[in-house]
C-alpha atoms as a PDB file:
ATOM      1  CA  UNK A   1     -55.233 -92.515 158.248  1.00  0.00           C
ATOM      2  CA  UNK A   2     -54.465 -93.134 162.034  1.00  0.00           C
ATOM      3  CA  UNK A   3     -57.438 -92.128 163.775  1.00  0.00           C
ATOM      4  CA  UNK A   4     -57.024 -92.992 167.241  1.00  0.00           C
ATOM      5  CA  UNK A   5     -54.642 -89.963 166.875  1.00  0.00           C
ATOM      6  CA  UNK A   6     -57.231 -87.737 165.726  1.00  0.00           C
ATOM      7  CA  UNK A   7     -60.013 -89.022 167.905  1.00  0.00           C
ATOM      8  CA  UNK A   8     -57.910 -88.645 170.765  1.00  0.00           C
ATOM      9  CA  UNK A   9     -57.125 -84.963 170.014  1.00  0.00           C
ATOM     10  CA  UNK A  10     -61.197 -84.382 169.223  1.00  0.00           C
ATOM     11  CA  UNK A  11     -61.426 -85.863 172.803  1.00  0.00           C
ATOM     12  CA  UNK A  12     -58.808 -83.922 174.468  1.00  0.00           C
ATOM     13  CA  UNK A  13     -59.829 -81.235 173.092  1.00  0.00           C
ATOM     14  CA  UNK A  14     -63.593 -81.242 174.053  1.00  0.00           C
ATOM     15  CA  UNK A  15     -62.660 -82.278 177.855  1.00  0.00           C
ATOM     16  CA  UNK A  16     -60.188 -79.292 177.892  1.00  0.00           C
ATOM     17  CA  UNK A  17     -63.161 -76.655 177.009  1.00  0.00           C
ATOM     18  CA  UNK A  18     -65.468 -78.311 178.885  1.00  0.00           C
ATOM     19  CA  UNK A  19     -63.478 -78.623 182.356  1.00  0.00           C
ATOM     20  CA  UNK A  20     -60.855 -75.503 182.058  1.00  0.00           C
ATOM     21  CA  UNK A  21     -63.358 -73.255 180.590  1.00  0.00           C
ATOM     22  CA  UNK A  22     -66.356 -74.849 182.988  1.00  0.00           C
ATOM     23  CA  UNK A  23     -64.059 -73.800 185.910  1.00  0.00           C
ATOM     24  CA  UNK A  24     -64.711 -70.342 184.575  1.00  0.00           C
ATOM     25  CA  UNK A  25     -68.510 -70.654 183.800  1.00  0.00           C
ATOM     26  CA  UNK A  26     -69.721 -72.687 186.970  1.00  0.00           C
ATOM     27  CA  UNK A  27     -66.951 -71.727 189.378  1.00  0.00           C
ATOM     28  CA  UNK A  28     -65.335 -68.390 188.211  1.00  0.00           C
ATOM     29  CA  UNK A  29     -67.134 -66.046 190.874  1.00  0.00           C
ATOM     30  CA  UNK A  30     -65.494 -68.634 193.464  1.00  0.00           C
ATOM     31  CA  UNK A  31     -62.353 -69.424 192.901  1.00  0.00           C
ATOM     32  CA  UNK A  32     -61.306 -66.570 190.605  1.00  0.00           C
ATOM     33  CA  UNK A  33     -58.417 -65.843 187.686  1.00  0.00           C
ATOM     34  CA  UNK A  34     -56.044 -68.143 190.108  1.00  0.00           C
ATOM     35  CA  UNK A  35     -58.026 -70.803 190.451  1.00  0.00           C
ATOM     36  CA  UNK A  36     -59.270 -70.831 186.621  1.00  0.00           C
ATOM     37  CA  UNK A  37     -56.041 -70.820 185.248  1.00  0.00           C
ATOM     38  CA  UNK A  38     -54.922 -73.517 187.741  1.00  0.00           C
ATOM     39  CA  UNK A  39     -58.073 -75.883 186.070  1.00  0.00           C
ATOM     40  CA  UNK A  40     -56.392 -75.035 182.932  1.00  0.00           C
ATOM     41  CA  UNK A  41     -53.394 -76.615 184.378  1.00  0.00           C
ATOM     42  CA  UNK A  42     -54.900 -79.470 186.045  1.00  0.00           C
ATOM     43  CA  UNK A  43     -56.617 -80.476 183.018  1.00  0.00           C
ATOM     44  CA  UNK A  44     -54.154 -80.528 180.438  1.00  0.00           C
ATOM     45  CA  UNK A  45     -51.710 -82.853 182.921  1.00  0.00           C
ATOM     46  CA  UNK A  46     -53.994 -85.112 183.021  1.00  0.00           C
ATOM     47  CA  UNK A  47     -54.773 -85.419 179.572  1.00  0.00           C
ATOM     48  CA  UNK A  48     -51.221 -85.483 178.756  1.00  0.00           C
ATOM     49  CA  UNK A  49     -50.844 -88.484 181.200  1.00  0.00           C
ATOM     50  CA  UNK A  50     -53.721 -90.176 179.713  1.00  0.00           C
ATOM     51  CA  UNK A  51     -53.597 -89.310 175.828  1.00  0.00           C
ATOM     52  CA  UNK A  52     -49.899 -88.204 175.072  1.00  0.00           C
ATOM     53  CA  UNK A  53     -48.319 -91.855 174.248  1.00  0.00           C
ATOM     54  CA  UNK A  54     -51.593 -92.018 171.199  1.00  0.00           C
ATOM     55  CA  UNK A  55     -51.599 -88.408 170.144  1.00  0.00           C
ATOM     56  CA  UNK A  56     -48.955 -86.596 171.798  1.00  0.00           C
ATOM     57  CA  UNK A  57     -52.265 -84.474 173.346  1.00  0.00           C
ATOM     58  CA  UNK A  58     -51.562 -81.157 171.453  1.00  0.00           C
ATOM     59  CA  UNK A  59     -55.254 -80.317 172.073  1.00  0.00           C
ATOM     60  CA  UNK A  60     -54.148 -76.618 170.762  1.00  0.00           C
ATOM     61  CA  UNK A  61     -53.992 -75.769 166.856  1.00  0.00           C
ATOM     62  CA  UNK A  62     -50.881 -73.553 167.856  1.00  0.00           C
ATOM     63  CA  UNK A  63     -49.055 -76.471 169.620  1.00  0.00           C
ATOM     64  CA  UNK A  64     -49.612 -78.530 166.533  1.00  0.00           C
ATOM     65  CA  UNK A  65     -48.304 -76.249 164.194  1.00  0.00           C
ATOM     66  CA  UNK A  66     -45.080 -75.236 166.502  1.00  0.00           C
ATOM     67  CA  UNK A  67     -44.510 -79.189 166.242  1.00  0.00           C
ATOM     68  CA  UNK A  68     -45.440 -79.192 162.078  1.00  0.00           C
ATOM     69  CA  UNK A  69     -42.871 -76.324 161.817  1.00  0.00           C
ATOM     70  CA  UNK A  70     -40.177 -77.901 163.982  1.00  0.00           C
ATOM     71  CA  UNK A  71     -40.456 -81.085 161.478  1.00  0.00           C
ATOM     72  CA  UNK A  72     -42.661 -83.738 163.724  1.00  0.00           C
ATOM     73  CA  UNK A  73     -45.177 -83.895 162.143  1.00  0.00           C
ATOM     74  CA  UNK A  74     -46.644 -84.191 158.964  1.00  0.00           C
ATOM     75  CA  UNK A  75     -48.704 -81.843 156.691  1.00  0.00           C
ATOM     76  CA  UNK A  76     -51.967 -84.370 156.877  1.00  0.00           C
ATOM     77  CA  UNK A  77     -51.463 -84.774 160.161  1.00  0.00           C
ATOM     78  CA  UNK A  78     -51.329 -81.142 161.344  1.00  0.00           C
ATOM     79  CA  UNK A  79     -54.504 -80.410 159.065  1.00  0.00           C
ATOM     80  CA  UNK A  80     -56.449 -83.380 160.359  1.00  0.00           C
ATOM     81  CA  UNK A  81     -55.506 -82.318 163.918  1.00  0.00           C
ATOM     82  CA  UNK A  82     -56.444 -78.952 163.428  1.00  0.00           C
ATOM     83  CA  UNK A  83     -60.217 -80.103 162.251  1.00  0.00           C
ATOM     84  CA  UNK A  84     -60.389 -82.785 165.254  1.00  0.00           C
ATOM     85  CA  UNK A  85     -59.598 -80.282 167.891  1.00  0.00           C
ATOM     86  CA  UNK A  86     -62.224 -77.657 166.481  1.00  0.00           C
ATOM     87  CA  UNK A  87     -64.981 -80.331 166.333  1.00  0.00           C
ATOM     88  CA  UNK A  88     -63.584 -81.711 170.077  1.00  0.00           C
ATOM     89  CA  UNK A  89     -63.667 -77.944 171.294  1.00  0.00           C
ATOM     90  CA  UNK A  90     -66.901 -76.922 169.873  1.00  0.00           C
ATOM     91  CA  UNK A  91     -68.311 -80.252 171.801  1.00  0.00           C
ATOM     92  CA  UNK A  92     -67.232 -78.899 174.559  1.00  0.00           C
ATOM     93  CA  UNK A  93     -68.462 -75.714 174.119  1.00  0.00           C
ATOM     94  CA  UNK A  94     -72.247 -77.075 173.446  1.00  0.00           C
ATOM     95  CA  UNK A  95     -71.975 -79.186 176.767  1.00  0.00           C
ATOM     96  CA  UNK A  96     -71.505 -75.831 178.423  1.00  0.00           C
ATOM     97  CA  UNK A  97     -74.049 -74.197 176.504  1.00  0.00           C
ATOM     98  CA  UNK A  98     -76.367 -76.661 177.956  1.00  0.00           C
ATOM     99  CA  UNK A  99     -75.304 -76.193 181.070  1.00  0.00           C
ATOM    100  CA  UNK A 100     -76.162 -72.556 180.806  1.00  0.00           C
ATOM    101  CA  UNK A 101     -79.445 -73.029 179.411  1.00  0.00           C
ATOM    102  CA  UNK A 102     -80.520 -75.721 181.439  1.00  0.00           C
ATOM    103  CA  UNK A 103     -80.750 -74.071 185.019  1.00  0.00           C
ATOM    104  CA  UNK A 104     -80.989 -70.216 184.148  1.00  0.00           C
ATOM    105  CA  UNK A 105     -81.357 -69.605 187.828  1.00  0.00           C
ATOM    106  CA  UNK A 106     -77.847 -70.613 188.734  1.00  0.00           C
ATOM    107  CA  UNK A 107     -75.493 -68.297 189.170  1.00  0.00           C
ATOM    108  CA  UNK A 108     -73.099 -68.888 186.532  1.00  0.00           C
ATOM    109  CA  UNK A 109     -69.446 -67.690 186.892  1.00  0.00           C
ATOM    110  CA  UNK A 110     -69.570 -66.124 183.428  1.00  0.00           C
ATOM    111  CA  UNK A 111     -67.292 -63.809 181.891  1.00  0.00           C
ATOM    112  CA  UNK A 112     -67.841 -60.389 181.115  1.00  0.00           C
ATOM    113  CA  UNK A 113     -71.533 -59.001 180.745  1.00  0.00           C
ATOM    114  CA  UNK A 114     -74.050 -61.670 179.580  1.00  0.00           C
ATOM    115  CA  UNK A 115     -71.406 -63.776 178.363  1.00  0.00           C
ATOM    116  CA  UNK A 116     -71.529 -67.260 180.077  1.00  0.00           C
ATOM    117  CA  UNK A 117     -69.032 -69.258 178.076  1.00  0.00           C
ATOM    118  CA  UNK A 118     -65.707 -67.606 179.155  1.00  0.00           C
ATOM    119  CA  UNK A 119     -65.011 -66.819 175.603  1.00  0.00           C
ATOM    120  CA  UNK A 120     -62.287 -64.979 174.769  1.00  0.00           C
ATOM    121  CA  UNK A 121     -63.058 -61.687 174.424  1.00  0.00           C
ATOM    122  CA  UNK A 122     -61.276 -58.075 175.497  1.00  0.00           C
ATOM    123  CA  UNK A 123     -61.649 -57.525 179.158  1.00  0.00           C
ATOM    124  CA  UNK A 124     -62.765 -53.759 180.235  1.00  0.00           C
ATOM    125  CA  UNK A 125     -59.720 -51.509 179.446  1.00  0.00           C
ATOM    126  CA  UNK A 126     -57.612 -53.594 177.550  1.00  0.00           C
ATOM    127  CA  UNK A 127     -56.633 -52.390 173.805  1.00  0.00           C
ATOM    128  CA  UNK A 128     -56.556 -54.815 170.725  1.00  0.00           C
ATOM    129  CA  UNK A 129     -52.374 -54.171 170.601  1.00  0.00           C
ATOM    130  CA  UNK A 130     -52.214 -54.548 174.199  1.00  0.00           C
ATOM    131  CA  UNK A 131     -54.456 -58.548 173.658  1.00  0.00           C
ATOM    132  CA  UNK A 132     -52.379 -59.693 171.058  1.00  0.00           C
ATOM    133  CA  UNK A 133     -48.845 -58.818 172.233  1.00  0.00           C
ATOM    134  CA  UNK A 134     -50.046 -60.844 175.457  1.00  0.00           C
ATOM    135  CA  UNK A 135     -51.352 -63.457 173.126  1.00  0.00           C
ATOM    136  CA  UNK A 136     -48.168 -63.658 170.802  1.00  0.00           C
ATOM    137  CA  UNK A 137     -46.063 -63.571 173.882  1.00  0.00           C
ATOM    138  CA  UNK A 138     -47.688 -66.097 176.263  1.00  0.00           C
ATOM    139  CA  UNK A 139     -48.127 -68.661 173.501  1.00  0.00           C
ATOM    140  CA  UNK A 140     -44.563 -68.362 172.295  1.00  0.00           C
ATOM    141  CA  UNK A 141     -43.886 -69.044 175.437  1.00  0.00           C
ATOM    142  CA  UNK A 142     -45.874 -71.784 176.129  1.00  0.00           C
ATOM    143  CA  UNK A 143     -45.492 -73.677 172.979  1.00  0.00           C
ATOM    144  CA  UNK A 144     -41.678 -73.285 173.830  1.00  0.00           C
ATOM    145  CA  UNK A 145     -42.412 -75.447 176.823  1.00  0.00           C
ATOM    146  CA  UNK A 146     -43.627 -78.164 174.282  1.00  0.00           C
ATOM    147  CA  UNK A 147     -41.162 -77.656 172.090  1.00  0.00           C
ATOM    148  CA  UNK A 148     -38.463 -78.099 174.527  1.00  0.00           C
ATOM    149  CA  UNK A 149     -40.103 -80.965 177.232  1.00  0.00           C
ATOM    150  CA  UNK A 150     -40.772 -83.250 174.195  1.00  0.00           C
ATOM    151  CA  UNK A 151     -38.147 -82.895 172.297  1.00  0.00           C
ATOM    152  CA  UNK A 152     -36.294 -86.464 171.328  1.00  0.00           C
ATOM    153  CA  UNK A 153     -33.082 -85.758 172.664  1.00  0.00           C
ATOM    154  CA  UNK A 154     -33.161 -83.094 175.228  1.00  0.00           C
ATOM    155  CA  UNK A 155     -36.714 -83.475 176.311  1.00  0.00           C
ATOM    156  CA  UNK A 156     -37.943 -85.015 180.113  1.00  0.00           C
ATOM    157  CA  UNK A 157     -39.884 -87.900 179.438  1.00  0.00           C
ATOM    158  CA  UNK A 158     -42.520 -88.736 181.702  1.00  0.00           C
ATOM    159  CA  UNK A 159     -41.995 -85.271 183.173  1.00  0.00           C
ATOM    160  CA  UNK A 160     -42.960 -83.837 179.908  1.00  0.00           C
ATOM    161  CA  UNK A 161     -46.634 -83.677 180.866  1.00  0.00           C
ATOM    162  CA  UNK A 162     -46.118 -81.897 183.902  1.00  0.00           C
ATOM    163  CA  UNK A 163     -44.159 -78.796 182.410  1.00  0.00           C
ATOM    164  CA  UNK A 164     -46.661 -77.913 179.744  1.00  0.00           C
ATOM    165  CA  UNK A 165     -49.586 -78.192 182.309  1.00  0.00           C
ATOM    166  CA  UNK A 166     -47.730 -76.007 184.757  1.00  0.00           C
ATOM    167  CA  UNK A 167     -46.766 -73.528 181.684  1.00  0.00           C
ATOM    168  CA  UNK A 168     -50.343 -73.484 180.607  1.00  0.00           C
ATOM    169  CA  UNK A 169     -51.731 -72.696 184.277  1.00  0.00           C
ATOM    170  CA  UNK A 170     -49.069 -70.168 184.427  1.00  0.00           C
ATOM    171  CA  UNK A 171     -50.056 -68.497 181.138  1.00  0.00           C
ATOM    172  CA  UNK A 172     -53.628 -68.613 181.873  1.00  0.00           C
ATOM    173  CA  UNK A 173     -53.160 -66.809 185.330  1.00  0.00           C
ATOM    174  CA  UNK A 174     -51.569 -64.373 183.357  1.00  0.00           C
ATOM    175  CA  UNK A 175     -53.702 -63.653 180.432  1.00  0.00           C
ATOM    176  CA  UNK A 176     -57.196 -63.863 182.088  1.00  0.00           C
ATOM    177  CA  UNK A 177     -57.340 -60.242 183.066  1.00  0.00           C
ATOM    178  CA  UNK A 178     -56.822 -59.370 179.449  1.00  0.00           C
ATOM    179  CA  UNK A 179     -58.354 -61.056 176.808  1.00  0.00           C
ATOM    180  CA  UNK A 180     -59.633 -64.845 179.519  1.00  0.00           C
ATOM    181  CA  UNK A 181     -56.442 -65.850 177.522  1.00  0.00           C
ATOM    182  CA  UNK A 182     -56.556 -68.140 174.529  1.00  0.00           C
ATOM    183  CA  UNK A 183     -53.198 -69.388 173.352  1.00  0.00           C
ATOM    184  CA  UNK A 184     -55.035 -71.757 171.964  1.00  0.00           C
ATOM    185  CA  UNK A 185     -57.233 -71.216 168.751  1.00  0.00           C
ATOM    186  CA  UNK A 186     -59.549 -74.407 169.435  1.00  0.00           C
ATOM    187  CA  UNK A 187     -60.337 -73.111 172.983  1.00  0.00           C
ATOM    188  CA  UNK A 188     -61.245 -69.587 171.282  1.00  0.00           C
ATOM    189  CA  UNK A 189     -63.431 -71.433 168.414  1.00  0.00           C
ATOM    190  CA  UNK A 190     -65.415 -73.374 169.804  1.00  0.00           C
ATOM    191  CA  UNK A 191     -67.163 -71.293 172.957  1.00  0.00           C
ATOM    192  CA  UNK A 192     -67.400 -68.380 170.233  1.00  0.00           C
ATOM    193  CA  UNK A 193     -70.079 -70.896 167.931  1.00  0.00           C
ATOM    194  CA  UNK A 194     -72.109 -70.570 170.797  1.00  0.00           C
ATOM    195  CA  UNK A 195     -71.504 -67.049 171.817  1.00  0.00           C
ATOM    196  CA  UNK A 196     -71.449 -64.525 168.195  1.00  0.00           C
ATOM    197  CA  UNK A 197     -70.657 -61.588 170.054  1.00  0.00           C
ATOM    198  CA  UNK A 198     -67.148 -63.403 170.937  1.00  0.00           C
ATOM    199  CA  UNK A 199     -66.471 -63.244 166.981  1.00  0.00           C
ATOM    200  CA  UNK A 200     -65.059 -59.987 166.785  1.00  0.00           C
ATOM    201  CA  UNK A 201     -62.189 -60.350 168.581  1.00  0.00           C
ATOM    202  CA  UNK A 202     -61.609 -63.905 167.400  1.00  0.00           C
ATOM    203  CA  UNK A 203     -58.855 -63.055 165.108  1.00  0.00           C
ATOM    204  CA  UNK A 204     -56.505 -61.935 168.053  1.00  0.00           C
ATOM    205  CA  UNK A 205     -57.045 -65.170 169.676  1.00  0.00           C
ATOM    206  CA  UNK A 206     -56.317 -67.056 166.013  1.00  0.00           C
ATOM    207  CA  UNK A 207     -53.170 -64.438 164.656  1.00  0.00           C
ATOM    208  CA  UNK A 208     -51.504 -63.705 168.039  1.00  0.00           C
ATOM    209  CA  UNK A 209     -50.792 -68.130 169.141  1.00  0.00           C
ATOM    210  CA  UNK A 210     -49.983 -68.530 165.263  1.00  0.00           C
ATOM    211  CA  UNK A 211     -47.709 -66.017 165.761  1.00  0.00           C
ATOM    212  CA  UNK A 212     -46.360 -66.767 168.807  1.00  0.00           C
ATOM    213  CA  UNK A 213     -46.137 -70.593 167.679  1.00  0.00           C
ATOM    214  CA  UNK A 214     -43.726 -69.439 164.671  1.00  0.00           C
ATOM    215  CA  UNK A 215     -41.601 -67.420 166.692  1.00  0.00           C
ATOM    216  CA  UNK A 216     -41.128 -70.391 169.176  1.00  0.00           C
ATOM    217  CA  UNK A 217     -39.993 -72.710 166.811  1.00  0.00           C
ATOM    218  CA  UNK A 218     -37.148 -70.688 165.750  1.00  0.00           C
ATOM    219  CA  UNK A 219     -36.062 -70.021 168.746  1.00  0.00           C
ATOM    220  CA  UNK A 220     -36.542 -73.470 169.770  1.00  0.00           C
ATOM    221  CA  UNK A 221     -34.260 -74.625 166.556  1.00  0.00           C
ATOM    222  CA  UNK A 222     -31.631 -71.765 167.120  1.00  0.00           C
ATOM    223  CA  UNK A 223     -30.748 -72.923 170.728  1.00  0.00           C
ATOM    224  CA  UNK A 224     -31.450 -76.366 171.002  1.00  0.00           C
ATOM    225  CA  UNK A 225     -27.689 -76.743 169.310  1.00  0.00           C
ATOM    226  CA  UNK A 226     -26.325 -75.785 172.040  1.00  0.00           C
ATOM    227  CA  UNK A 227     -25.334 -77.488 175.746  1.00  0.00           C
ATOM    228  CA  UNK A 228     -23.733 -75.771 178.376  1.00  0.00           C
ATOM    229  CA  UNK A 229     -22.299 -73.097 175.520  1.00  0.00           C
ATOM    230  CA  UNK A 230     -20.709 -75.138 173.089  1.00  0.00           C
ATOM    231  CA  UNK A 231     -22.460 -76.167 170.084  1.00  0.00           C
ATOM    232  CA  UNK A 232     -23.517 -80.077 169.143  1.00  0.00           C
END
């Protein structure tokens, strides 16, 4: 068992909630869906910079099984990474609930009613279809990103990093109106320990990435044969 791999995605993980999703609870007011989505950004580049040559900093359950499914990965690993980044995101998640707890006269940049942990939940007037198309949709294409900038033969290298922070930003500034956007079952888990109300509309942010992360792959496999039209 390798676990630098898995402590480094328990790691990840944890910093992800608590900065992206901090941005949210101490800043959200502030700098708004733009600037939220761009901490989402922000943070994952530099955890890919710092933690993708040990892990390959998946710090998402839906990343990990896009990269299981597309064969990089084996079955251990994907289950032990899975566990690591729920335990790293609901560390995160208690840092934040301390946060909250600890000063209850600052005002918190909290999302949606009493809820201070930007947990992903259905914003006013959005529908249950209408949050997990978004969440199939964005994650597909975000887990394409990963798919495609890592990949062995026709990824970027060192550039990697940068396109799957950029694509999560991008997704983020997308989805917040709707659901605070998961793609990203870890990021949903873990604020949602702390926060039961978040529960019942967990299983969008848990059936819409795995979706999403399926429906990636093969489309990842059925055009990666092919370079400027012809096939390999």
């Amino acid at each position: 068992m390798d676990l630098k791999k898995y402590v480094a995605e328990g790691v990840g993980t944890m910093f992800l909630v608590l900065l992206a999703c901090g941005s949210a609870v101490l800043a959200g007011p502030s700098i708004g869906g733009l600037g939220i989505g761009l901490c989402f950004g922000l943070v994952l580049i530099c955890l890919c910079y710092c933690l993708g040559n040990i892990s390959g900093c998946h710090v998402n359950p839906a990343v990990s099984l896009g990269v299981y499914l597309s064969g990089r990965m084996s079955g251990k690993d994907f289950c032990w990474y899975v566990i690591s980044q729920l335990i790293g995101a609901t560390i995160g998640a208690g840092f934040l609930f301390w946060f909250t707890h600890s000063a209850p006269e600052f005002n918190f940049g909290g999302i949606t009613g009493d809820n201070n942990l930007a947990t992903n939940v259905l914003q006013p007037g959005a529908t249950v279809p209408m949050a997990l198309l978004s969440e199939v949709l964005l994650t597909f294409f975000f887990v394409l990103i990963v798919l495609g900038a890592t990949d062995s033969k026709k990824g970027f290298g060192n550039f990697a990093g940068l396109a799957i922070g950029i694509g999560l930003g991008l997704v983020n500034i997308v989805g917040i109106p709707v659901d605070n956007c998961s793609v990203n079952p870890a990021r949903s888990f873990g604020p949602a320990v702390f926060s039961p109300d978040a529960w019942g509309d967990f299983w969008i942010m848990l059936v819409g990435p795995a979706v999403g992360a399926v429906i990636a792959v093969l489309c990842w496999n059925a055009v990666r044969g092919y370079v400027k039209g012809s096939v390999e």
